[in-house]
N, C-alpha and C. Protein backbone atom coordinates (compact mmCIF):
# COMPACT_ATOMS: atom_id res chain seq x y z
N UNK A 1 15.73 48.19 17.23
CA UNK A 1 14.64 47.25 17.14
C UNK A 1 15.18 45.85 17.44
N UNK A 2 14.54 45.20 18.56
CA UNK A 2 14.78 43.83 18.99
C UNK A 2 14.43 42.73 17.33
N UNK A 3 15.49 41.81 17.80
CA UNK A 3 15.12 40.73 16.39
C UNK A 3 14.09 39.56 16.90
N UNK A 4 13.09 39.46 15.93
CA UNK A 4 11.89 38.51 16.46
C UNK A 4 12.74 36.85 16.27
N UNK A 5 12.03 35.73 16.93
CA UNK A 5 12.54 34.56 16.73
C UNK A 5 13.27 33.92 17.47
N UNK A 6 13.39 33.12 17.64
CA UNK A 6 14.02 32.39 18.68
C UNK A 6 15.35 31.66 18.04
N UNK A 7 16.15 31.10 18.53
CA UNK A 7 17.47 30.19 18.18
C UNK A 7 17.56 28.97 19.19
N UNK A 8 17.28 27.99 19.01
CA UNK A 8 17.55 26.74 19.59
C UNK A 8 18.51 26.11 19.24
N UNK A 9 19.64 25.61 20.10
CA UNK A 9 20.55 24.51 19.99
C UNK A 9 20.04 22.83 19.60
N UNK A 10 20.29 22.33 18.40
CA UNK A 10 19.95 21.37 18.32
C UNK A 10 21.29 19.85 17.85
N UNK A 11 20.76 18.70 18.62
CA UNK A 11 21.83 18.12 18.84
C UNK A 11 22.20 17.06 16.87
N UNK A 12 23.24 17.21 16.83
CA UNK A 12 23.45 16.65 14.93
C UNK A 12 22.66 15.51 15.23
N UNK A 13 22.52 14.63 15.69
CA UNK A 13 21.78 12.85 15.84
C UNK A 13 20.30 13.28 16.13
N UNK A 14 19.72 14.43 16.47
CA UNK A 14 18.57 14.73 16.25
C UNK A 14 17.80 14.82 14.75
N UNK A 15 18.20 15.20 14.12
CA UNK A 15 18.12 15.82 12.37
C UNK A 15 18.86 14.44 11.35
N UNK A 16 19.67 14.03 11.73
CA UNK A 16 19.87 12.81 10.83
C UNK A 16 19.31 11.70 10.74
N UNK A 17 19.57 10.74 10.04
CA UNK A 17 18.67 9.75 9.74
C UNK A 17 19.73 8.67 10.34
N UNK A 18 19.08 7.24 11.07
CA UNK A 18 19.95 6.58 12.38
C UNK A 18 20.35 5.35 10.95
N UNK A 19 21.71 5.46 10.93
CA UNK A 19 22.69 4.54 9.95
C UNK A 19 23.34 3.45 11.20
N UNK A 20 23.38 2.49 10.62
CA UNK A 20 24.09 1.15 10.50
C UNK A 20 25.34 1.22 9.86
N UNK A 21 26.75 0.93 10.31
CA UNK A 21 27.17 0.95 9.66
C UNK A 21 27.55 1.51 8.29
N UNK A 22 27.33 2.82 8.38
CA UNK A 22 26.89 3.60 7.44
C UNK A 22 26.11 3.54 6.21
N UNK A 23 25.37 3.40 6.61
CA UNK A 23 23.68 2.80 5.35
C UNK A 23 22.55 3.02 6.06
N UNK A 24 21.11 3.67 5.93
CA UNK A 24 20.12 2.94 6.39
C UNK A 24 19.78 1.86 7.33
N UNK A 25 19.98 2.17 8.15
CA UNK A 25 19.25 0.56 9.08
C UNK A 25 18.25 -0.56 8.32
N UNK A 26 17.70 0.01 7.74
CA UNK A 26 16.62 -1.12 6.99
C UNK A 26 17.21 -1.82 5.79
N UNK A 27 17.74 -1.21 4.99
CA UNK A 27 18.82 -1.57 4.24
C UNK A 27 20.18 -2.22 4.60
N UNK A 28 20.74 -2.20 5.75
CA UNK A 28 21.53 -2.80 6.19
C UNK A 28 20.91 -3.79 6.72
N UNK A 29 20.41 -4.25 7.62
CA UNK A 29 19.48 -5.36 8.00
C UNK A 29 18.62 -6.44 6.71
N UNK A 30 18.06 -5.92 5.61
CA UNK A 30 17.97 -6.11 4.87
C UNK A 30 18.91 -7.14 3.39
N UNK A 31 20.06 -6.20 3.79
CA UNK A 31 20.91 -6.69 3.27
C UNK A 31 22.22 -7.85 3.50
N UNK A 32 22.13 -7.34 5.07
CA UNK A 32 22.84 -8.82 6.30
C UNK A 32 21.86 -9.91 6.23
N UNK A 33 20.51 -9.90 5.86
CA UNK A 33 19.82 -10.99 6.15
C UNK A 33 20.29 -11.83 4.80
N UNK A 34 20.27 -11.30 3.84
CA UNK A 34 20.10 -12.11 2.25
C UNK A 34 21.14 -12.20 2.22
N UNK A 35 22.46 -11.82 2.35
CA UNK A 35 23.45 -12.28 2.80
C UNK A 35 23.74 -13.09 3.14
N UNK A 36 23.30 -13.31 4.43
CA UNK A 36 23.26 -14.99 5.58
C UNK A 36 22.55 -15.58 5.33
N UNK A 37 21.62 -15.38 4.49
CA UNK A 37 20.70 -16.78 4.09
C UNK A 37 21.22 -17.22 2.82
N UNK A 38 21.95 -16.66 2.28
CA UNK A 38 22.89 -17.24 0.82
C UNK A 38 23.85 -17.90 1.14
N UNK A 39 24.49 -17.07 1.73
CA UNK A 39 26.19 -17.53 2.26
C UNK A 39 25.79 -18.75 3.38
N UNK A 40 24.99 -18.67 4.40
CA UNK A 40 25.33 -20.12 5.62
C UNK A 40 24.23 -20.80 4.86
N UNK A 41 22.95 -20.65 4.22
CA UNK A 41 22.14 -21.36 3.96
C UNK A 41 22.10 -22.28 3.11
N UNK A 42 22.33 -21.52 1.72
CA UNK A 42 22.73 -22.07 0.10
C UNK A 42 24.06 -22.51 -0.06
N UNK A 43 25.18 -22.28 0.69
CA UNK A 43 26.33 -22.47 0.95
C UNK A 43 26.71 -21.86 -1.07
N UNK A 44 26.17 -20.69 -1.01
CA UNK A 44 26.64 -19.73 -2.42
C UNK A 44 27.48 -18.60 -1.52
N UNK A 45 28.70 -19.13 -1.75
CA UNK A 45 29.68 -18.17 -1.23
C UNK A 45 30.74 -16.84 -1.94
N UNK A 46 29.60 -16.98 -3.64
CA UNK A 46 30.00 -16.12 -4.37
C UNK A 46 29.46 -14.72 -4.19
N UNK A 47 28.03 -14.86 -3.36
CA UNK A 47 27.39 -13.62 -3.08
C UNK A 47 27.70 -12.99 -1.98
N UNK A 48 29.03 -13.47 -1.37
CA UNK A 48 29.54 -12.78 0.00
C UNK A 48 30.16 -11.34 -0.55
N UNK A 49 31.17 -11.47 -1.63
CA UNK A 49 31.27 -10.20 -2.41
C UNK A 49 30.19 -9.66 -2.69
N UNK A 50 29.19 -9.63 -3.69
CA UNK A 50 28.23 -9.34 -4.31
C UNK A 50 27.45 -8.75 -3.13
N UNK A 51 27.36 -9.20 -1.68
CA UNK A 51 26.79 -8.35 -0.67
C UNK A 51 27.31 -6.95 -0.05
N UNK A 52 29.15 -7.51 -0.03
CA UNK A 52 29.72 -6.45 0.68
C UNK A 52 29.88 -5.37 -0.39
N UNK A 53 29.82 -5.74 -2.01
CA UNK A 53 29.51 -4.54 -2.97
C UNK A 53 28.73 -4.46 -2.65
N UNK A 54 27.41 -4.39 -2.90
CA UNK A 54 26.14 -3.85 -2.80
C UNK A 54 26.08 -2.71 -0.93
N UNK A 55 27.17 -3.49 -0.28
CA UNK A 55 27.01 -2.64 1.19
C UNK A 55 27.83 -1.31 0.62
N UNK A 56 28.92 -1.29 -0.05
CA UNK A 56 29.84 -0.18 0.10
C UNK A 56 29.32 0.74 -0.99
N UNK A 57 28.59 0.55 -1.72
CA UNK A 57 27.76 0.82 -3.34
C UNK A 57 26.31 1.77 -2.06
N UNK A 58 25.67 1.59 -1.90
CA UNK A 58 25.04 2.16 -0.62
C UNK A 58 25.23 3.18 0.34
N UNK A 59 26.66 2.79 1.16
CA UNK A 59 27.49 3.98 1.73
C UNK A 59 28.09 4.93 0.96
N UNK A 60 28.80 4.82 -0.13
CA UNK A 60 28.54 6.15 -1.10
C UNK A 60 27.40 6.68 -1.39
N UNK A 61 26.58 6.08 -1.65
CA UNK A 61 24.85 6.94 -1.98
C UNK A 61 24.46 7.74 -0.77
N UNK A 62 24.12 7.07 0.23
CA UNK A 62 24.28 7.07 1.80
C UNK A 62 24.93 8.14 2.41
N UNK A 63 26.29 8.62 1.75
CA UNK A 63 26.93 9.93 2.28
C UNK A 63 26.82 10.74 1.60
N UNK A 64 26.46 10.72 -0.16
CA UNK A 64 26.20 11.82 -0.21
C UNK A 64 24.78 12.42 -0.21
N UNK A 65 23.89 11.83 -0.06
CA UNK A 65 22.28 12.00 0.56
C UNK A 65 21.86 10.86 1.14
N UNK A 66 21.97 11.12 2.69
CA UNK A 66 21.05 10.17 3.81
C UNK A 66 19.46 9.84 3.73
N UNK A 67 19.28 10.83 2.38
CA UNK A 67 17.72 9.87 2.61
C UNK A 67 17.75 9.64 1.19
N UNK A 68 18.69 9.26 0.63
CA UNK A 68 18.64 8.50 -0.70
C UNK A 68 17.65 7.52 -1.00
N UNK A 69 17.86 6.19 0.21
CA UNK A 69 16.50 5.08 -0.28
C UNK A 69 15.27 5.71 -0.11
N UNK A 70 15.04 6.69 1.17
CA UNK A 70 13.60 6.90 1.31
C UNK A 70 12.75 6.82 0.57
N UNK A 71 13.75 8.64 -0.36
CA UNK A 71 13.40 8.82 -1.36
C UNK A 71 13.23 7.91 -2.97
N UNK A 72 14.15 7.28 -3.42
CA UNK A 72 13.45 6.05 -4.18
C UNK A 72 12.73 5.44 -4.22
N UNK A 73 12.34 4.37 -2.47
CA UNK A 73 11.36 3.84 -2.14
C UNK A 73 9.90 4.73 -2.86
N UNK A 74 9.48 6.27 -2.02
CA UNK A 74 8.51 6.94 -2.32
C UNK A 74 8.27 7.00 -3.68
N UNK A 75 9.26 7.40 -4.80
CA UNK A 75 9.47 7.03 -6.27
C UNK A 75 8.86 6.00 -6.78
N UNK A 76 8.98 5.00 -6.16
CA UNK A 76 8.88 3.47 -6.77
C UNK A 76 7.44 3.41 -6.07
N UNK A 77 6.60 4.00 -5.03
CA UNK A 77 5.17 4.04 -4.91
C UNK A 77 4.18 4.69 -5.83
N UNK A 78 4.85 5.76 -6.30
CA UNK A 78 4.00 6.97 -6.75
C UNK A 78 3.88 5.90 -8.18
N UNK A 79 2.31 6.70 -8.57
CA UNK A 79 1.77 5.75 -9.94
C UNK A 79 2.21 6.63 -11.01
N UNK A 80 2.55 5.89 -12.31
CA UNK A 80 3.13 6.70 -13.55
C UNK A 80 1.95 7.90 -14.33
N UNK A 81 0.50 7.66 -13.60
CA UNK A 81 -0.12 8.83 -14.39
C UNK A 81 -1.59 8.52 -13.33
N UNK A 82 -2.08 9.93 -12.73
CA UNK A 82 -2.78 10.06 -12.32
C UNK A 82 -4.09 10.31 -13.12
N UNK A 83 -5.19 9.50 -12.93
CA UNK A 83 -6.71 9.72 -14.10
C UNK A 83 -7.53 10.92 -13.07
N UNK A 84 -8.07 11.64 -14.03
CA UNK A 84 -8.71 12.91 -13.97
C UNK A 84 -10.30 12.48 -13.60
């Protein structure tokens, strides 16, 4: 008996989610902006650390589940109790 179904080759950058620097794109962008508007703007050059933690704090989350923020984001929409 023939096996039903097909098998397609699919390419890894198809199925993943497109990282920056290993983070989220939106989150990285996000996070380069408030960055540069602290650091060249406010001339607060204490949050240059406080950014590149928050970048490397991310890329651990980031590798071990790529849709880590999505999923929070969706979390942080959903309402705490639906009325009947």
């Amino acid at each position: 008996m023939a096996k039903v179904g097909y098998r397609i080759k699919l390419h890894h950058s198809l199925v993943t989610p497109m990282m920056l620097a290993g983070v989220p794109r939106k989150f990285a962008i996000f996070n380069g902006t408030i960055g540069a508007a602290m650091v060249l703007g406010l001339h607060a050059f204490y949050m240059l650390p406080v950014c590149v933690g928050l970048h490397v704090v991310a890329m651990v989350l980031a590798k071990k589940d790529p849709y880590f923020f999505e999923i929070v984001l969706r979390h942080m929409k959903q309402k705490k109790f639906y009325g009947v």
